[in-house]
N, C-alpha and C. Protein backbone atom coordinates (compact mmCIF):
# COMPACT_ATOMS: atom_id res chain seq x y z
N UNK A 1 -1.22 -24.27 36.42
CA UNK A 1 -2.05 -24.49 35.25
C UNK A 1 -1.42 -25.61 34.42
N UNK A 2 -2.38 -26.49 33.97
CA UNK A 2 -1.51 -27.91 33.14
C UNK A 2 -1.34 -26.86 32.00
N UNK A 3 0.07 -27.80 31.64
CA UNK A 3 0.27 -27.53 29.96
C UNK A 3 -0.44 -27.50 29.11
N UNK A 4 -1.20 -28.52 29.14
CA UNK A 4 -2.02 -28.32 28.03
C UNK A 4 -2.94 -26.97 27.72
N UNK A 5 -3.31 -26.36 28.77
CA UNK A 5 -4.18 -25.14 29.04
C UNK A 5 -3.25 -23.90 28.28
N UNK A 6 -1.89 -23.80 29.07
CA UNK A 6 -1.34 -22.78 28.72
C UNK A 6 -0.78 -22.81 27.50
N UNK A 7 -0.59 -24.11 26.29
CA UNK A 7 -0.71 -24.14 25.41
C UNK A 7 -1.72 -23.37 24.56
N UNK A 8 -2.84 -23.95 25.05
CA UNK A 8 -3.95 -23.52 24.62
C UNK A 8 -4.00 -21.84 24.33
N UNK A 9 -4.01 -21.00 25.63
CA UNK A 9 -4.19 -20.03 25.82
C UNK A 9 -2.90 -19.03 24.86
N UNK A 10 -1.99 -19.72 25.03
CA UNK A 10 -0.91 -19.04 24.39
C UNK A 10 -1.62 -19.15 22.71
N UNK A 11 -1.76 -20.40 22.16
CA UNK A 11 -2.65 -20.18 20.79
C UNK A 11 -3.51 -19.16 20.45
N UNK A 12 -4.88 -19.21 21.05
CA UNK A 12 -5.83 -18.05 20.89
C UNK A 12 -4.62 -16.74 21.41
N UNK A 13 -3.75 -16.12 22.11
CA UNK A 13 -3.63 -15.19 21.89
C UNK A 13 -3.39 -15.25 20.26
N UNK A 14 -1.90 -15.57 19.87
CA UNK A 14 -1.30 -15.48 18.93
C UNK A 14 -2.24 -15.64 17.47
N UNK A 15 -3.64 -16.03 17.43
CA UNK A 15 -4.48 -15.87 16.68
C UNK A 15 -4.96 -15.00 17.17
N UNK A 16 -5.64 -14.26 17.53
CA UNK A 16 -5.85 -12.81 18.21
C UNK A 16 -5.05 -11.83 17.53
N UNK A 17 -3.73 -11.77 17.70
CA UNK A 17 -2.64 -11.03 17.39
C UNK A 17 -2.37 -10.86 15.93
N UNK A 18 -3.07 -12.19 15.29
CA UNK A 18 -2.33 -12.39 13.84
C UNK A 18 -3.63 -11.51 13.20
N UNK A 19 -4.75 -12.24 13.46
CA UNK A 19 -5.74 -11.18 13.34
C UNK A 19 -5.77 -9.77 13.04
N UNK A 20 -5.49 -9.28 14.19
CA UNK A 20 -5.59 -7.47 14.45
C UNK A 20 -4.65 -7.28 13.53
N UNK A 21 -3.69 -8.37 13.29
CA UNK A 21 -2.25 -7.51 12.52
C UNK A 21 -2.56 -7.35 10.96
N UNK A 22 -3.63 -8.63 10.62
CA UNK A 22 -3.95 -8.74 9.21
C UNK A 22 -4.88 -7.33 8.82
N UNK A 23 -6.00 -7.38 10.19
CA UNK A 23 -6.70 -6.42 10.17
C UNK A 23 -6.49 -5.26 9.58
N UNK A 24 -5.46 -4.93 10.43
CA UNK A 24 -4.74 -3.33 10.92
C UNK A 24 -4.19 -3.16 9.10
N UNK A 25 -3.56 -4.01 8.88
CA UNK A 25 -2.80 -3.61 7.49
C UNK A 25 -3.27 -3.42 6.00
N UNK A 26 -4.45 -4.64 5.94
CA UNK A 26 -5.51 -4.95 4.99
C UNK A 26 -6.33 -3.41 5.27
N UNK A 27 -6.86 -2.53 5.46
CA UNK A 27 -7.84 -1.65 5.08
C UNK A 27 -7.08 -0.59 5.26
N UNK A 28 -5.55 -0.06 4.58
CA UNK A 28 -5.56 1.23 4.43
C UNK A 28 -5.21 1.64 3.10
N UNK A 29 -5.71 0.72 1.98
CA UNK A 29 -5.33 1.38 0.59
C UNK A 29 -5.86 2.12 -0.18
N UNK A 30 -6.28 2.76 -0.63
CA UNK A 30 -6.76 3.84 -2.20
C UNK A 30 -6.47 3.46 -3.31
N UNK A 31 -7.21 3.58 -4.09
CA UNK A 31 -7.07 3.49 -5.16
C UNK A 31 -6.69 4.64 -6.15
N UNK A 32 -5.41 4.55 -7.48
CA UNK A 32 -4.93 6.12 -7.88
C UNK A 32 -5.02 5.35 -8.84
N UNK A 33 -5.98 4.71 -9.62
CA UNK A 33 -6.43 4.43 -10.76
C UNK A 33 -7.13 5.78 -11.62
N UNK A 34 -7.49 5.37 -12.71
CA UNK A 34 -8.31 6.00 -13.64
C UNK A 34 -9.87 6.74 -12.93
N UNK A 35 -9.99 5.55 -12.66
CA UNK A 35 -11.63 5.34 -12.01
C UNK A 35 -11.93 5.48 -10.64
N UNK A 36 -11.01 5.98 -9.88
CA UNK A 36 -10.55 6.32 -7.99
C UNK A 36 -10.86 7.51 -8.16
N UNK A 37 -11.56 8.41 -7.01
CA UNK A 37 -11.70 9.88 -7.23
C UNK A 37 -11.50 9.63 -5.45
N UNK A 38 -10.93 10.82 -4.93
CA UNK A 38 -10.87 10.83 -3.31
C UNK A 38 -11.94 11.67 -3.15
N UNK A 39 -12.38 11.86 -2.24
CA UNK A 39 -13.87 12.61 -1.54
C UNK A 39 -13.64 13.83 -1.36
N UNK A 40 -12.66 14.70 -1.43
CA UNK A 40 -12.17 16.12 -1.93
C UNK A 40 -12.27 15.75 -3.68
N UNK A 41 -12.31 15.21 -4.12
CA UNK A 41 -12.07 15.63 -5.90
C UNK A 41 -13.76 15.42 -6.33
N UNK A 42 -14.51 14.97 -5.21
CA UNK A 42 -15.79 15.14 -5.89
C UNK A 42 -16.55 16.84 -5.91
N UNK A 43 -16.94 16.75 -7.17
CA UNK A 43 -17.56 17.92 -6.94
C UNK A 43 -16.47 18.84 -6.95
N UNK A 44 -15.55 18.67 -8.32
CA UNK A 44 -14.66 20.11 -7.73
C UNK A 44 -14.11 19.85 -9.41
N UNK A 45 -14.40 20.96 -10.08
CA UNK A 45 -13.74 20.97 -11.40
C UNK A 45 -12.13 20.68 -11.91
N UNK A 46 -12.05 20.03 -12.98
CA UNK A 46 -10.92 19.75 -13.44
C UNK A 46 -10.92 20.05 -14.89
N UNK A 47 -9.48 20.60 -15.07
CA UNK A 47 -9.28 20.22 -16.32
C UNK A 47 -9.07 19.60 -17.15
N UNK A 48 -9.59 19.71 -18.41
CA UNK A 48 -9.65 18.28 -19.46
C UNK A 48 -8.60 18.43 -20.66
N UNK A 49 -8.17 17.90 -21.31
CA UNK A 49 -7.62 17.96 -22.21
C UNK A 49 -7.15 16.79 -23.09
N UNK A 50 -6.93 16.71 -24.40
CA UNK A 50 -7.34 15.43 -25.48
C UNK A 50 -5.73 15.46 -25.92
N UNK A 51 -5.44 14.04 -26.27
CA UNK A 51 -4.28 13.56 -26.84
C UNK A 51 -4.59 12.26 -27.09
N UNK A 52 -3.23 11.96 -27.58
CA UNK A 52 -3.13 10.39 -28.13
C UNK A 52 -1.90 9.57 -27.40
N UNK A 53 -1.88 8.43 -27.30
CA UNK A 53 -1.29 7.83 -26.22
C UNK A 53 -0.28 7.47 -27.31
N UNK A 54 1.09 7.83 -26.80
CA UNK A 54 2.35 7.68 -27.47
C UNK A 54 3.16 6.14 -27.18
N UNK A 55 3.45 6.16 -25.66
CA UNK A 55 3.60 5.03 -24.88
C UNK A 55 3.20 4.94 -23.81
N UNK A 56 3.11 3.18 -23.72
CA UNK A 56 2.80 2.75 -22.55
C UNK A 56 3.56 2.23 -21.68
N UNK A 57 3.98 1.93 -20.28
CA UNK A 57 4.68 1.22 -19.68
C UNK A 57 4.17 0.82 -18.38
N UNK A 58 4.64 -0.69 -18.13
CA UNK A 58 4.02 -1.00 -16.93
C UNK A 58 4.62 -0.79 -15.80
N UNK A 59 4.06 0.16 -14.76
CA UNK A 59 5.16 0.08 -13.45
C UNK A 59 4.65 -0.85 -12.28
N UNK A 60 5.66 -0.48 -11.15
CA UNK A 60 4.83 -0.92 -9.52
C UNK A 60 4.82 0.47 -8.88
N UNK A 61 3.99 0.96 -8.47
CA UNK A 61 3.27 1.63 -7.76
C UNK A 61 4.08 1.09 -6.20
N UNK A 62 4.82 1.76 -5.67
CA UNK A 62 5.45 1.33 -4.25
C UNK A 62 4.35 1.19 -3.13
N UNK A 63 4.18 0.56 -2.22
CA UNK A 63 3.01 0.75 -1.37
C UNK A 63 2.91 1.69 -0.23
N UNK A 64 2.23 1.57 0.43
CA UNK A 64 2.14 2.77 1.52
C UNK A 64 2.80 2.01 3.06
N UNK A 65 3.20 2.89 3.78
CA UNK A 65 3.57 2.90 5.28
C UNK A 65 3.11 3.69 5.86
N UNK A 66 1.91 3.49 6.49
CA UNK A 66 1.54 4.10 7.48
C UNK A 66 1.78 3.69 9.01
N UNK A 67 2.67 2.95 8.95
CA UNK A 67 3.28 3.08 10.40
C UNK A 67 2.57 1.67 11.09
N UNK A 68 1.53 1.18 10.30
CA UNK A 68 0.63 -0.09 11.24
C UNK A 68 1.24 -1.44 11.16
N UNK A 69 1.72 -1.40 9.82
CA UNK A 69 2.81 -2.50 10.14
C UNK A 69 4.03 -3.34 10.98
N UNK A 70 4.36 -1.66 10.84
CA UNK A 70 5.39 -1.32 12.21
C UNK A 70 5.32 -1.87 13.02
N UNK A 71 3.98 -0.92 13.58
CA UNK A 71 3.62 -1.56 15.23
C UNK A 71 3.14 -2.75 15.34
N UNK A 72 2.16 -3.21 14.01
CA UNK A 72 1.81 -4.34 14.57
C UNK A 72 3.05 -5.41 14.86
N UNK A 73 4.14 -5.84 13.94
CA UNK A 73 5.35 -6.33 14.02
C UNK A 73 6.08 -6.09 15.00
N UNK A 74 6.36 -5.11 16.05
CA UNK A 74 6.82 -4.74 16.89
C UNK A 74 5.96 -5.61 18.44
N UNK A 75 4.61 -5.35 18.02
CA UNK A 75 4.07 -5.74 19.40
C UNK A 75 3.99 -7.60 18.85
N UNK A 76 3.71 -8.04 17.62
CA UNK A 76 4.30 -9.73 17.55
C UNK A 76 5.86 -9.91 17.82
N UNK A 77 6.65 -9.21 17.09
CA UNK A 77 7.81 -9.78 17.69
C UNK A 77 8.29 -9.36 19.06
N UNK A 78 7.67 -8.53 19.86
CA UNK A 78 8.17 -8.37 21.32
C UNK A 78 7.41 -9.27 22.04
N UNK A 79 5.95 -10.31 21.85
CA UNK A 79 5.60 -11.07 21.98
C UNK A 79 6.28 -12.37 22.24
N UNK A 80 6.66 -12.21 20.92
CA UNK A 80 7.38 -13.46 20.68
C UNK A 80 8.87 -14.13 20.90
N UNK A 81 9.58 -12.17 21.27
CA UNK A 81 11.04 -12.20 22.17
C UNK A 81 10.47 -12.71 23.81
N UNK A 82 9.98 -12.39 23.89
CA UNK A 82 8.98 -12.88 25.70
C UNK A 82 8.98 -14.04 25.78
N UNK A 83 7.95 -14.55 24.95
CA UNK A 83 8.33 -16.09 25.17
C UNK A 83 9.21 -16.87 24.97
N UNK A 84 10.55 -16.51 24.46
CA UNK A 84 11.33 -16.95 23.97
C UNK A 84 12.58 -16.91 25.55
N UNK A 85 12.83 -15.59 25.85
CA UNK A 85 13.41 -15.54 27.03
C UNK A 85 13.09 -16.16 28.20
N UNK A 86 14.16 -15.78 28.96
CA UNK A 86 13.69 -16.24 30.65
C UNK A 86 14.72 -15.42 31.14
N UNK A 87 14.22 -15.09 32.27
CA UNK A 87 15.23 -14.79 33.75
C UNK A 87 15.54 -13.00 33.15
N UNK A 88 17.10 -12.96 33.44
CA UNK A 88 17.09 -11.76 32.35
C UNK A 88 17.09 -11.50 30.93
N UNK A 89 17.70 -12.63 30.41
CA UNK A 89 17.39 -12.80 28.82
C UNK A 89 16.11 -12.03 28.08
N UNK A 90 15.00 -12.42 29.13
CA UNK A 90 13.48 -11.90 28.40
C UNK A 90 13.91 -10.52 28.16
N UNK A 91 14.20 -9.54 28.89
CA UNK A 91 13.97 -8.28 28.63
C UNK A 91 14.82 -8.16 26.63
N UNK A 92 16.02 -8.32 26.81
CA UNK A 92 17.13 -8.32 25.89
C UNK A 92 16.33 -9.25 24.85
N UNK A 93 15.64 -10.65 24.55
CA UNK A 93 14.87 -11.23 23.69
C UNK A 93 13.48 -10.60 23.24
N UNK A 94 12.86 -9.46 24.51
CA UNK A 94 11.57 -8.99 23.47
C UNK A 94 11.80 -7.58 23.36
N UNK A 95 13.02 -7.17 23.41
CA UNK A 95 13.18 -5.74 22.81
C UNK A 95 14.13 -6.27 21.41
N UNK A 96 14.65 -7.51 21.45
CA UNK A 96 15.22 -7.77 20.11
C UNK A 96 14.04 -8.00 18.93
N UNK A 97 13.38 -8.93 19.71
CA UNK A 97 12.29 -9.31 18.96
C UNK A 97 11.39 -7.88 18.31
N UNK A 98 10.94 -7.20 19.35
CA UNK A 98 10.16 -5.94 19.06
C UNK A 98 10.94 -5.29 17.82
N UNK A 99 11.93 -5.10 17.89
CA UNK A 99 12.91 -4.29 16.83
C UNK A 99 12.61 -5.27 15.42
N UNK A 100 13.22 -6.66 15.81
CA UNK A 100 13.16 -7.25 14.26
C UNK A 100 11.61 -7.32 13.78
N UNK A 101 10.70 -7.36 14.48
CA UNK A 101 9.09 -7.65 14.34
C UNK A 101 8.64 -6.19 13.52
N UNK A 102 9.14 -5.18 13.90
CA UNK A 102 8.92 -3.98 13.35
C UNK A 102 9.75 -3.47 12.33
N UNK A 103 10.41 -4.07 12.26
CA UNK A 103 11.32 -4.05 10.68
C UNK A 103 10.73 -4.98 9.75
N UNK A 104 10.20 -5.92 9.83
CA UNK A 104 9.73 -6.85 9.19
C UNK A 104 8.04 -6.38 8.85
N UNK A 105 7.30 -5.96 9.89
CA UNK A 105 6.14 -5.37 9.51
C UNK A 105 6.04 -4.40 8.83
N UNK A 106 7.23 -3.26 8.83
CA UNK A 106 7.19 -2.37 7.61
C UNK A 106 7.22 -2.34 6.41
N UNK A 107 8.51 -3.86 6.10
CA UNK A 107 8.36 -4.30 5.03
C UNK A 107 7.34 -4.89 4.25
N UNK A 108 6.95 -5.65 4.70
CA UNK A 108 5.45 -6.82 4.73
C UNK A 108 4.00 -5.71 4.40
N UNK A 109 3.94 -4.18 5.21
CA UNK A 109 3.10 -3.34 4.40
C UNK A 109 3.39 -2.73 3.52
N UNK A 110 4.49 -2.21 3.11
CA UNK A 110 4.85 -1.68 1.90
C UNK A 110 4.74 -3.17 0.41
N UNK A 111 4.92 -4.33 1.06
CA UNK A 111 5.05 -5.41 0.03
C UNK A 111 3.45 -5.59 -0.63
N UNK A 112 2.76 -6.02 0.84
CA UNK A 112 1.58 -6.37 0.20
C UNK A 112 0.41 -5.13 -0.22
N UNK A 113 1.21 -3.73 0.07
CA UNK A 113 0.45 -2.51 -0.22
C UNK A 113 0.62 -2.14 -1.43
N UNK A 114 1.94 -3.02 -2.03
CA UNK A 114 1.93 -2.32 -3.91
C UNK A 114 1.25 -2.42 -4.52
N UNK A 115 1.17 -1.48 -5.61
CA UNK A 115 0.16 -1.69 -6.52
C UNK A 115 0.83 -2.04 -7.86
N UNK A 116 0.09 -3.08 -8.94
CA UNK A 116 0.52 -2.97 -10.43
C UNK A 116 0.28 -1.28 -11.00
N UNK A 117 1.02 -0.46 -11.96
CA UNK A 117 0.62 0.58 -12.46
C UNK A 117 1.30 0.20 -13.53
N UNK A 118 0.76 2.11 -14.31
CA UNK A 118 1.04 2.00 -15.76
C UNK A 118 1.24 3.64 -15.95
N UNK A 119 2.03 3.85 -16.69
CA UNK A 119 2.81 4.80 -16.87
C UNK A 119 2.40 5.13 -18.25
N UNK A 120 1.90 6.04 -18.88
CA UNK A 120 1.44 6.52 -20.02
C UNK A 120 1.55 8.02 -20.68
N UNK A 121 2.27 8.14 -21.45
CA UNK A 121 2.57 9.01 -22.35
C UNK A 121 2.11 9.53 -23.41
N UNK A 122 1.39 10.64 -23.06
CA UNK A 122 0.24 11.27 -24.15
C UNK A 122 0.78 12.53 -24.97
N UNK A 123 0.47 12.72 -26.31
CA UNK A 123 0.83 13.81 -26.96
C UNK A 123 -0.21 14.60 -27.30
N UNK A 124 -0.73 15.98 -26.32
CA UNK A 124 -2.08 16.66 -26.28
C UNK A 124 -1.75 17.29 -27.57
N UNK A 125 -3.07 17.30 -27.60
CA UNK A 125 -3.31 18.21 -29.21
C UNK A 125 -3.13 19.54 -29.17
N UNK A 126 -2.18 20.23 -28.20
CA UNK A 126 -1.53 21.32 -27.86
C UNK A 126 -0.08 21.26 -28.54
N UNK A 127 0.70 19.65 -28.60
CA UNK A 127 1.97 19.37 -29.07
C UNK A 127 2.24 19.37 -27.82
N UNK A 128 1.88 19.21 -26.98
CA UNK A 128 3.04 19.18 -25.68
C UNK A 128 2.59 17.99 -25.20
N UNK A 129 3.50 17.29 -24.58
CA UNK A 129 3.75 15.82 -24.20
C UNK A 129 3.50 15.94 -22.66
N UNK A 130 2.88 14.92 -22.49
CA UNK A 130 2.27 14.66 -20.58
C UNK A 130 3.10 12.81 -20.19
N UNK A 131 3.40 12.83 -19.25
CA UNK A 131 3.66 11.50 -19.18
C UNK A 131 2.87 11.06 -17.46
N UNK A 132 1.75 10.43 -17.18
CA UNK A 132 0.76 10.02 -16.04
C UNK A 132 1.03 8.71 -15.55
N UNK A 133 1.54 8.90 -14.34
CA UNK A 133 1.65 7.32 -13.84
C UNK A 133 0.44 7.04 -12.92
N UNK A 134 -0.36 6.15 -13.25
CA UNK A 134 -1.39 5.75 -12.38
C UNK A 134 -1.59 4.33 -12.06
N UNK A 135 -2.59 4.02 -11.25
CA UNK A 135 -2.78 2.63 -11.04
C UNK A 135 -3.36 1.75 -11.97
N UNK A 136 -2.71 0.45 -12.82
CA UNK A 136 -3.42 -0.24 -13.27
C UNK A 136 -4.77 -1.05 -13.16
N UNK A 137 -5.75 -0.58 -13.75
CA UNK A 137 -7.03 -0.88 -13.65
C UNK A 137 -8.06 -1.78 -14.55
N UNK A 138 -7.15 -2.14 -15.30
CA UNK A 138 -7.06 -2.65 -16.53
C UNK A 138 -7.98 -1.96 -17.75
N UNK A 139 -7.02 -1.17 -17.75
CA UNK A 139 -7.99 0.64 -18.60
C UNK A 139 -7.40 -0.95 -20.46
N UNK A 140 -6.31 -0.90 -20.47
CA UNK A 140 -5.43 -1.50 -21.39
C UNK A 140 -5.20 -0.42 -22.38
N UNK A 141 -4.77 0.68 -22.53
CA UNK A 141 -4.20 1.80 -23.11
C UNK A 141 -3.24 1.16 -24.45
N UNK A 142 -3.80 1.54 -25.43
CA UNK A 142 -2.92 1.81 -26.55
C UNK A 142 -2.58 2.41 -27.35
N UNK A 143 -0.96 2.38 -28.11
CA UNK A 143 -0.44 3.71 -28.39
C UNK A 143 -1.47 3.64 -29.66
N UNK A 144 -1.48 5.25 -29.96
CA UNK A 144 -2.50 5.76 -31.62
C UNK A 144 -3.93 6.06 -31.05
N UNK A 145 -4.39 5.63 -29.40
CA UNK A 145 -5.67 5.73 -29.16
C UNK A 145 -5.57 6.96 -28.58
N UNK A 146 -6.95 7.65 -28.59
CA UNK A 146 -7.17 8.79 -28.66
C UNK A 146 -7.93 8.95 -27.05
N UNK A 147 -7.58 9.86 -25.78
CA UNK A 147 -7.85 9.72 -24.40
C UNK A 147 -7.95 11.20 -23.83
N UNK A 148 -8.26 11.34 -22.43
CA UNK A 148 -8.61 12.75 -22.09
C UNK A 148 -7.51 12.30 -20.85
N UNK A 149 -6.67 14.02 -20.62
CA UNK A 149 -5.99 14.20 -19.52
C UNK A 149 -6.58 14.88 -18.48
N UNK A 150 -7.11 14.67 -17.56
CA UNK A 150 -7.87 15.51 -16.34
C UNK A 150 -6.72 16.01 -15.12
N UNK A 151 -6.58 16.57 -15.21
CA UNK A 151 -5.73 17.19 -14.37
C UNK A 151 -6.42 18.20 -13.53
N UNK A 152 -5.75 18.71 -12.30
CA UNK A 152 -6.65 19.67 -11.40
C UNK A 152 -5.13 20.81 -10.91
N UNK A 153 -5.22 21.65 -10.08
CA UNK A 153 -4.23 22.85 -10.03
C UNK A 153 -3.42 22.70 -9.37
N UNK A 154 -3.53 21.31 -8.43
CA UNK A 154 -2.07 20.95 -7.27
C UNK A 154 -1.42 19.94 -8.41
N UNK A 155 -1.53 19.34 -9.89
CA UNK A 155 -0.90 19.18 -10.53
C UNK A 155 -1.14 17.69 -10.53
N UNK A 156 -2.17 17.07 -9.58
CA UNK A 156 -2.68 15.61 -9.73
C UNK A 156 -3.27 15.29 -11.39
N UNK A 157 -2.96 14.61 -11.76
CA UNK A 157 -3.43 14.20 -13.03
C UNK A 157 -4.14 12.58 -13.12
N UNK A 158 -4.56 12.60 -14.69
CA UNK A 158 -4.96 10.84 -14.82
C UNK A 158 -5.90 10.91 -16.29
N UNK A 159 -5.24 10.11 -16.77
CA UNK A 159 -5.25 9.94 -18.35
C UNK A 159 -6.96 8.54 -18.03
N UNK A 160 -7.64 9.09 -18.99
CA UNK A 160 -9.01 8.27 -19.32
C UNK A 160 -9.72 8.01 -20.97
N UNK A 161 -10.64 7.67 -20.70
CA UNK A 161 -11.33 7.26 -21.86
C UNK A 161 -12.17 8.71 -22.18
């Protein structure tokens, strides 16, 4: 096969690959905002309760690992240990590769999976103090304003309007 071909072919994989990998990682987030309800919390009572927002603080929300990063990084960099080797080298170059590709994809979903949040501290009109970290949504919470705590019995909470 001329070079030029197997150039070729080697391209469209590796766009192929980059693809599925963007794919795979881009659609597993939720939202734990204000305004996010999961499809178990519909239709299922919560409790309410009124306070005033004491403080605010902005956090990061760490992102998720579900493991797709991983693999996808694992199967690019064992890809990419392959082509890199020859003879016996290959084996030893795409199990190196596979390893660093999957260390690097874990990172890379937890990076681009964070979320901005906000951390808010309410004083219910009970006197007892709640402190709710949720996803920034751009609610813009300020202290002296007056908000509802919804909480449910496994102890999920989320401070609103």
């Amino acid at each position: 096969m001329p070079v030029m071909a197997t150039s070729k072919i080697r391209w469209m994989g590796w766009s192929l690959l980059l693809s599925a990998a963007l794919f795979s990682t881009g659609c597993v987030t939720s939202g734990l905002g204000s305004g996010n309800y999961a499809r178990t919390e519909a239709r299922r009572a919560m409790e309410v309760e009124y306070g005033v927002v004491e403080a605010v603080r902005y956090v990061q929300i760490e992102g998720t690992q579900t493991g797709a990063g991983a693999v996808t990084g694992a199967v690019l960099g064992g890809v990419a240990g392959n082509t890199l080797g020859g003879g016996r080298g290959r084996v030893a170059t795409t199990a190196v590769g596979a390893v660093a590709g999957a260390v690097a994809g874990q990172a890379l979903e937890r990076t681009v999976t964070a979320k901005p949040g906000v951390e808010v501290t309410v004083r219910l009109d009970n006197g007892r103090r709640l402190a709710v970290t949720q996803e920034d949504q751009g609610e813009d919470f300020r202290v002296g304003e007056r908000v509802r705590v919804l909480y449910d019995r496994a102890g999920n909470a989320r401070v609103a309007r």
